[in-house]
Protein backbone atom coordinates (compact mmCIF):
# COMPACT_ATOMS: atom_id res chain seq x y z
CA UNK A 1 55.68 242.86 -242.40
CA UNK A 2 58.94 241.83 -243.51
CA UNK A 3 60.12 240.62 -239.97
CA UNK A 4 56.97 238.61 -239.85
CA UNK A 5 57.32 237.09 -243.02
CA UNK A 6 61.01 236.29 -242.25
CA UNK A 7 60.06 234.69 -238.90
CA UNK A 8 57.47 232.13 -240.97
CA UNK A 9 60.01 231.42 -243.56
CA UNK A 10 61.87 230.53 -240.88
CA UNK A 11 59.43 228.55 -238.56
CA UNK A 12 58.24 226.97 -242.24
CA UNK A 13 62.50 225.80 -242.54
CA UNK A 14 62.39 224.04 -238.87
CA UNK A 15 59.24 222.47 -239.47
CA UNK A 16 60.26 220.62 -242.65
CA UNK A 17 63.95 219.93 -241.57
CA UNK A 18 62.14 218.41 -238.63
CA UNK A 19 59.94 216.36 -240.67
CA UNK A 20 62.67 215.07 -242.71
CA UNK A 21 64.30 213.59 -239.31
CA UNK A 22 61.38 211.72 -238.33
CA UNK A 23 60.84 208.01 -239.81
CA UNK A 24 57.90 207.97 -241.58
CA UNK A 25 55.99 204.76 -241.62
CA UNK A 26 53.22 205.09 -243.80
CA UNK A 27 51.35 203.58 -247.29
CA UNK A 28 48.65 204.64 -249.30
CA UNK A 29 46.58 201.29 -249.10
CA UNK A 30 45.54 200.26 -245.27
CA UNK A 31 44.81 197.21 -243.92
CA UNK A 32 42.60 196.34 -240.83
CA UNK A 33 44.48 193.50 -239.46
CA UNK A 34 47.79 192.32 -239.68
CA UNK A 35 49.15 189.16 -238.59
CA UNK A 36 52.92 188.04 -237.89
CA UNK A 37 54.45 184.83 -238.77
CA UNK A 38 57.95 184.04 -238.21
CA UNK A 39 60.69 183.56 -235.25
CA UNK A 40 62.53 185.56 -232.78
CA UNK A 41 63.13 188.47 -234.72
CA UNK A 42 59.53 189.81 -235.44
CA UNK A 43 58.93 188.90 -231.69
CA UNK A 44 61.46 191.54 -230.73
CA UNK A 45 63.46 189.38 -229.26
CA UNK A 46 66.53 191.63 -228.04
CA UNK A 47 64.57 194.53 -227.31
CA UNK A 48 62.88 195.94 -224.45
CA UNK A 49 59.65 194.79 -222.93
CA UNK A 50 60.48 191.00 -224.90
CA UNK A 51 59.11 188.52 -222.93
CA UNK A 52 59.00 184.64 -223.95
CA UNK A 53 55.30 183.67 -224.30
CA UNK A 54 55.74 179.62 -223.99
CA UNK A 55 55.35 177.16 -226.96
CA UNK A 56 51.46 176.74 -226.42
CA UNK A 57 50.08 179.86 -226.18
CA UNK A 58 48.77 181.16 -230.08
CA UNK A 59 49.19 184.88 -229.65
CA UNK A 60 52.76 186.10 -228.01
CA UNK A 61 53.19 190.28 -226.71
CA UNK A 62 53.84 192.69 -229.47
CA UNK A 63 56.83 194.53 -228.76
CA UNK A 64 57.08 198.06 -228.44
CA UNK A 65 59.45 199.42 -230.91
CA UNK A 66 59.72 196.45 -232.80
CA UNK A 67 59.08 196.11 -236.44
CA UNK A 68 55.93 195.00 -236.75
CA UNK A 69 54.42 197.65 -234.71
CA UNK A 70 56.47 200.47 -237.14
CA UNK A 71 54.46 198.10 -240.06
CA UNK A 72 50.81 198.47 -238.26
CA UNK A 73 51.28 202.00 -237.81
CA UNK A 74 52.21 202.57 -241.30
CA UNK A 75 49.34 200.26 -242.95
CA UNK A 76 46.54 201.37 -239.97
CA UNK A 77 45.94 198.44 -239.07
CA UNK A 78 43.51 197.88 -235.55
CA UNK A 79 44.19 194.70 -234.78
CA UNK A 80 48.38 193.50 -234.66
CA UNK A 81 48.18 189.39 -234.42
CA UNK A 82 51.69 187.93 -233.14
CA UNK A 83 51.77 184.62 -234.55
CA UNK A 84 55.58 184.48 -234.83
CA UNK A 85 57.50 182.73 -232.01
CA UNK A 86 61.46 182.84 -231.00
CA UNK A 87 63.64 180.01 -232.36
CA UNK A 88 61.07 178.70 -235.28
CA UNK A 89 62.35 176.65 -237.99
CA UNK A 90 60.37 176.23 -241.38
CA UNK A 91 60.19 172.40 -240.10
CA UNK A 92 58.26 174.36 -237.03
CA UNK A 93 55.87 176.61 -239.09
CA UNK A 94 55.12 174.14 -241.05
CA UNK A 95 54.40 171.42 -238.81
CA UNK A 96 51.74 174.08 -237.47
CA UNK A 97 49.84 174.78 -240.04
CA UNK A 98 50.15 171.50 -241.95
CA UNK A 99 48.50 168.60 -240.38
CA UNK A 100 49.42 166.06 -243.17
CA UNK A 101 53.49 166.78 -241.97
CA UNK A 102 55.52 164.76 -239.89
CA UNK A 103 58.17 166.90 -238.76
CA UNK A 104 61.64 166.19 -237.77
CA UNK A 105 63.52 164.89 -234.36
CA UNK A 106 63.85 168.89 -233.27
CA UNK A 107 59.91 170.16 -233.14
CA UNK A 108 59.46 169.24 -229.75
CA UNK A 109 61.92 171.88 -228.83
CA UNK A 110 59.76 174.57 -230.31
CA UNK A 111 56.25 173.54 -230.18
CA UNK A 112 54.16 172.10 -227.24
CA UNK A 113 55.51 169.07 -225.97
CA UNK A 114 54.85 165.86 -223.30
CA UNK A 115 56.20 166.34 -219.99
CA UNK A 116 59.63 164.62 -219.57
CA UNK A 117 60.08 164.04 -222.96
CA UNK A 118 61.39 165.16 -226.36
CA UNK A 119 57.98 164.54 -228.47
CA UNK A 120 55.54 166.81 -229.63
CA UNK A 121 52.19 167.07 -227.85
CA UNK A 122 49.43 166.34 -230.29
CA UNK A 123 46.85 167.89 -228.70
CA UNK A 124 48.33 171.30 -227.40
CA UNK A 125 49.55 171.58 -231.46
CA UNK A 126 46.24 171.02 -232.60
CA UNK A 127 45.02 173.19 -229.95
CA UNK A 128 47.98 175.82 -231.17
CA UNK A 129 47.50 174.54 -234.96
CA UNK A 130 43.51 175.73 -234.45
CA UNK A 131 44.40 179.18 -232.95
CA UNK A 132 46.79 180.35 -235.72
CA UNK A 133 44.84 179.61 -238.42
CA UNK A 134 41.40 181.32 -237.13
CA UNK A 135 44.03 184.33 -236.96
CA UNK A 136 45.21 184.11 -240.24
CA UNK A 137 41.24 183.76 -241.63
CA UNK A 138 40.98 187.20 -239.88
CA UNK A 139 43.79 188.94 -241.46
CA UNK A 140 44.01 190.97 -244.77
CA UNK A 141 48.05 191.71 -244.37
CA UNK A 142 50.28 188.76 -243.36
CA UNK A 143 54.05 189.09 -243.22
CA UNK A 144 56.51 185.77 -243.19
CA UNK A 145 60.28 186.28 -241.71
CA UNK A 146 61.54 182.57 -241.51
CA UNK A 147 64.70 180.90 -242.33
CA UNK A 148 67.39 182.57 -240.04
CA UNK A 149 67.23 179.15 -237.70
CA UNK A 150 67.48 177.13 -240.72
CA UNK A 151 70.42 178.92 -242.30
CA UNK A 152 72.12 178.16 -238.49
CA UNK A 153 70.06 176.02 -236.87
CA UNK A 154 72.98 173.60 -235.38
CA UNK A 155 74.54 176.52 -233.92
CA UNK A 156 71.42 177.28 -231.90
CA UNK A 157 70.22 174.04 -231.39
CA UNK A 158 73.96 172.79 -229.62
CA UNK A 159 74.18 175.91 -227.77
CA UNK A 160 70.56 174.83 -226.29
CA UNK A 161 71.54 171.75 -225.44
CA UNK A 162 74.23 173.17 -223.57
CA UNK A 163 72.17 175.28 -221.39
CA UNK A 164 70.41 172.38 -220.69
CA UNK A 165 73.28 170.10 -219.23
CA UNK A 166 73.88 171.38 -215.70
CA UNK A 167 77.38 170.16 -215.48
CA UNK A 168 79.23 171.31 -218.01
CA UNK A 169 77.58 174.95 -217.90
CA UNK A 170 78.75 174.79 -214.53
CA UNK A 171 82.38 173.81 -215.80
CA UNK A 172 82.35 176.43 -218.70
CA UNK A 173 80.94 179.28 -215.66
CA UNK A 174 83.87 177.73 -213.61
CA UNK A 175 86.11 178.20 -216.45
CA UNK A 176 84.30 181.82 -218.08
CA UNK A 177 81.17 181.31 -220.56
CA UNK A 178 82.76 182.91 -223.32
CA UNK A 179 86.10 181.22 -223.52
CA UNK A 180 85.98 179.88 -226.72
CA UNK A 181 88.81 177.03 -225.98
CA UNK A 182 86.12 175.74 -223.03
CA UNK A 183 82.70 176.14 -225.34
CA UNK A 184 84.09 174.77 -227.72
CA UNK A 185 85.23 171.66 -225.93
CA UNK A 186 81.74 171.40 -224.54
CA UNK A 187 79.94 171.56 -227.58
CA UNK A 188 81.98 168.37 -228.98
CA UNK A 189 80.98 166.27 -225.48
CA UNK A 190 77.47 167.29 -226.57
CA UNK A 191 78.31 166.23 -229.64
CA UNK A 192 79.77 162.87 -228.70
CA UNK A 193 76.25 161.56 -227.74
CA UNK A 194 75.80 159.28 -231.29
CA UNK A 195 72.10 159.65 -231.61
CA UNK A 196 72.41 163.43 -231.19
CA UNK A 197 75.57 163.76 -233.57
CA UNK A 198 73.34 161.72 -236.36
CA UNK A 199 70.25 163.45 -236.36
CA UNK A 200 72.44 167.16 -236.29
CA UNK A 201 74.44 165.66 -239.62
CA UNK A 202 70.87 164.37 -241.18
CA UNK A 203 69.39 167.88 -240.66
CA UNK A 204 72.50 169.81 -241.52
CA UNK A 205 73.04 167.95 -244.94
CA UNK A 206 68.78 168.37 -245.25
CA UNK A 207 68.74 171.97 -244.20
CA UNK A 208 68.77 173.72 -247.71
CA UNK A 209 66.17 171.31 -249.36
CA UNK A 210 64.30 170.73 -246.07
CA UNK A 211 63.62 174.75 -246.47
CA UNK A 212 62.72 175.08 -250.08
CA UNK A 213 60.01 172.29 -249.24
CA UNK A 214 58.98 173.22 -245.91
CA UNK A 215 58.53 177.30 -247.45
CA UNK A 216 56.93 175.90 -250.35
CA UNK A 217 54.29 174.25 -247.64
CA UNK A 218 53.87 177.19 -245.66
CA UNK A 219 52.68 179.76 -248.27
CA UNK A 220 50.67 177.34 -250.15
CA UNK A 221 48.65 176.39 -246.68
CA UNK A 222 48.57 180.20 -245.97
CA UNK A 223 47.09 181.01 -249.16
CA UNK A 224 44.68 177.91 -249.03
CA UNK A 225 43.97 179.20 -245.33
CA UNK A 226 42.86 183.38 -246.39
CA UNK A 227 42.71 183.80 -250.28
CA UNK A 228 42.42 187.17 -250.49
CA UNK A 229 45.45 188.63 -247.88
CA UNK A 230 48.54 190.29 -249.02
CA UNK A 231 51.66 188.11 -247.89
CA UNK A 232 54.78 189.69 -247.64
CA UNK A 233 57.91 187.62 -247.39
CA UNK A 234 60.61 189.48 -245.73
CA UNK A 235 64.06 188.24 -247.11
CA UNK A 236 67.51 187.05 -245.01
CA UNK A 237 69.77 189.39 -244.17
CA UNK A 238 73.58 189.38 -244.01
CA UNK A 239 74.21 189.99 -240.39
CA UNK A 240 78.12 191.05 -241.56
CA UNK A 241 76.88 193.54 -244.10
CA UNK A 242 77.13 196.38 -241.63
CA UNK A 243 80.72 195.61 -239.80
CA UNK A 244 83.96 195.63 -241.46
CA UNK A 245 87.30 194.28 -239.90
CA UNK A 246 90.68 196.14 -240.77
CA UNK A 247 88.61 197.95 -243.38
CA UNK A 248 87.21 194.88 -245.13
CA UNK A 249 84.02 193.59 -244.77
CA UNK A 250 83.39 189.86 -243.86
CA UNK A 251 79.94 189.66 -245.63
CA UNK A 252 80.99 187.53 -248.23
CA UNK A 253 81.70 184.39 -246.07
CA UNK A 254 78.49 183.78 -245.27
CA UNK A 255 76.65 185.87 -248.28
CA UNK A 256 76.17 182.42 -250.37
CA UNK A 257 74.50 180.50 -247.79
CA UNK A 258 72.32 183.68 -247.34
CA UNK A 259 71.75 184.13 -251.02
CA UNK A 260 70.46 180.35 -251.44
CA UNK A 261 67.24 181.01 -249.11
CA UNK A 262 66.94 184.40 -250.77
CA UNK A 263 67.04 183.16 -254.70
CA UNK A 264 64.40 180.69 -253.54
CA UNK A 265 62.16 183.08 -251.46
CA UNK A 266 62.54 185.80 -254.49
CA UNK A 267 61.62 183.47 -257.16
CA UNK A 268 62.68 179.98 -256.88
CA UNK A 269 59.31 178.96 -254.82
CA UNK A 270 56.61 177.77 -257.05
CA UNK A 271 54.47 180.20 -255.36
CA UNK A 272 56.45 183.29 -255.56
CA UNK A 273 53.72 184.63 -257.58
CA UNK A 274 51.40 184.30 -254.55
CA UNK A 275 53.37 187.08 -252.22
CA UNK A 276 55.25 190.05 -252.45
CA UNK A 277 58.71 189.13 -252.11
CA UNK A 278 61.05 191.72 -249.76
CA UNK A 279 64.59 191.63 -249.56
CA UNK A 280 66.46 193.36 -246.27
CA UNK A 281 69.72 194.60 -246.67
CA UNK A 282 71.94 196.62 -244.52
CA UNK A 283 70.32 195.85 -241.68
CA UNK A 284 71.66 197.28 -238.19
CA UNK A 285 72.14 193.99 -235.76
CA UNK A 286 74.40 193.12 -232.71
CA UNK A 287 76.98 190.94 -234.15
CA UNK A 288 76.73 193.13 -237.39
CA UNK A 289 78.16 196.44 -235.04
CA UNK A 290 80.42 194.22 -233.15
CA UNK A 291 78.38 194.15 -229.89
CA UNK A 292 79.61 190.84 -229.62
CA UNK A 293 78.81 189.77 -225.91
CA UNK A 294 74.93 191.67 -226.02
CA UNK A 295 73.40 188.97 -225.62
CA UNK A 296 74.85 186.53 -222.90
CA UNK A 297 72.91 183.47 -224.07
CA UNK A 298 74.29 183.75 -227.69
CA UNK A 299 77.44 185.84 -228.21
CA UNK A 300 77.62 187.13 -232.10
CA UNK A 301 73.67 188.09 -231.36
CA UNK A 302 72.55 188.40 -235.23
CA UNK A 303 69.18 190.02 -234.03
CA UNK A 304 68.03 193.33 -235.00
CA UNK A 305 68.73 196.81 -232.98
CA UNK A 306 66.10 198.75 -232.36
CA UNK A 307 67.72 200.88 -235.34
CA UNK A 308 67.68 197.60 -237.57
CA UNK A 309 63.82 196.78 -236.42
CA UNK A 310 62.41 200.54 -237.66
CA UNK A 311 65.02 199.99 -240.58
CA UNK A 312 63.28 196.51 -241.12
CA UNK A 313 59.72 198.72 -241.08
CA UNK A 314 61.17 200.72 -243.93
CA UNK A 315 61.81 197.90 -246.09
CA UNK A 316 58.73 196.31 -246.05
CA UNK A 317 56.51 199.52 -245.74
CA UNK A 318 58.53 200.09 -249.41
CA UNK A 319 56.88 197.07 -250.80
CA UNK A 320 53.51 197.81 -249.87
């Protein structure tokens, strides 16, 4: 008898220590359907089994292993609704779900657009405008990550347009993609065009107040769009927060620029009081663990590891 009830003391000790090692992704209050708005990082961009859906289509692929399938397990939900699409801007969201907005120079390079040309195609964004919103009608959870492409969006938008001119990617291959001497030289020739270097310096200098406004848009036409859903609003995080360099972590650099969009999103927005606001911290990304070259589109990737997506989960599973 003793033996026996050693042996289930035992089997009792492995069963909880192995509980305690497995995430657990779970709330009391469950939601039926969940919908995703945001940019590459709820896609899954990064992670296995991403695949880029095009600019028109309404519903992209829910990635396996990314965060918002850890959030739909957690909450119960049936039905997952991927509404968020790699390289969105707030000036991008919004244009979508705002008819009355204008936009800037840069939407055709995110939403549908006329063949040959930089300029938005008003009929495949109504067409797209239609889908999202019948989506968001349908949902009773909707989570919002948006802001990362604003915080750097001339980065990403010169290293597009260098992809795009044949010639001097084929000088920078000549010369090795990643020599920083080289990429930078052929990001200032991009740069050289006048029209181009304008409208970059126009939305750089409008980038901080062209968020606050174009946020301040999006939840209000989300709310005015499903009354009764609970919005989430996922915070930016620090992409240096989990590196440090000679023991001392570069974090703080960029940490104000971060903090701006976060003060706002916590409680600058006249509408904070219409979503739960969640901030992400310490979260596990490429650049952030030094895996500098992962991506070979973008060196310093700032996406999320598949650690930093089920560490993502956590965080806004904790809010719920």
């Amino acid at each position: 008898m003793k033996q026996a009830k050693r042996a289930l003391a035992v089997l009792l000790t492995v069963f909880m220590v192995a509980l305690c090692c497995v995430p657990t992704f779970a709330v009391s209050r469950q939601y039926k359907n969940y919908a995703v708005l945001g940019d590459s990082i709820p896609t899954g961009y990064m992670m296995p089994g991403y695949q880029y859906a095009g600019r028109k289509k309404v519903l992209w692929p829910v990635v396996p292993n990314s965060y918002p399938t850890y959030v739909a397990k957690g909450v119960g939900a049936k039905n997952t609704y991927m509404l968020a699409h790699s390289g969105y801007r707030t000036a991008d969201l919004r244009r979508v779900l705002d008819p009355d907005f204008a936009g800037d120079y840069f939407n055709a390079r995110r939403l549908p657009k006329q063949a040959d040309t930089y300029a938005v195609d008003q009929e495949g964004l109504e067409k797209l405008r239609k889908g999202v919103i019948k989506y968001l009608k349908k949902s009773d959870l909707i989570t919002l990550q948006i802001g990362a492409n604003d915080s750097f969006q001339v980065i990403v938008i010169l290293f597009e347009m260098l992809r795009e001119n044949q010639e001097l990617m084929a000088e920078l291959q000549a010369a090795g993609a990643l020599d920083p001497e080289v990429t930078t030289k052929a990001l200032q020739k991009i740069a050289e065009d006048n029209e181009t270097l304008l409208r970059i310096i126009e939305m750089e200098l409008a980038s901080v107040q062209g968020f606050k406004d174009n946020f301040d848009v999006i939840i209000r036409r989300i709310r005015e769009i499903n009354p009764d859903a609970k919005i989430v609003v996922m915070g930016l995080y620090n992409p240096l927060e989990v590196t440090k360099i000679a023991g001392i972590s570069p974090a703080p650099l960029i940490q104000p620029l971060i903090q701006g969009f976060n003060d706002w999103m916590k409680s600058g927005s006249k509408y904070s009081g219409e979503y739960t606001y969640c901030p992400l911290t310490n979260i596990e990304n490429y650049m952030g663990t030094g895996q500098l070259f992962a991506n070979p589109e973008l060196p310093g990737d700032v996406h999320p590891t598949a650690k930093g997506h089920q560490q993502i989960a956590e965080q806004v599973l904790a809010v719920l």
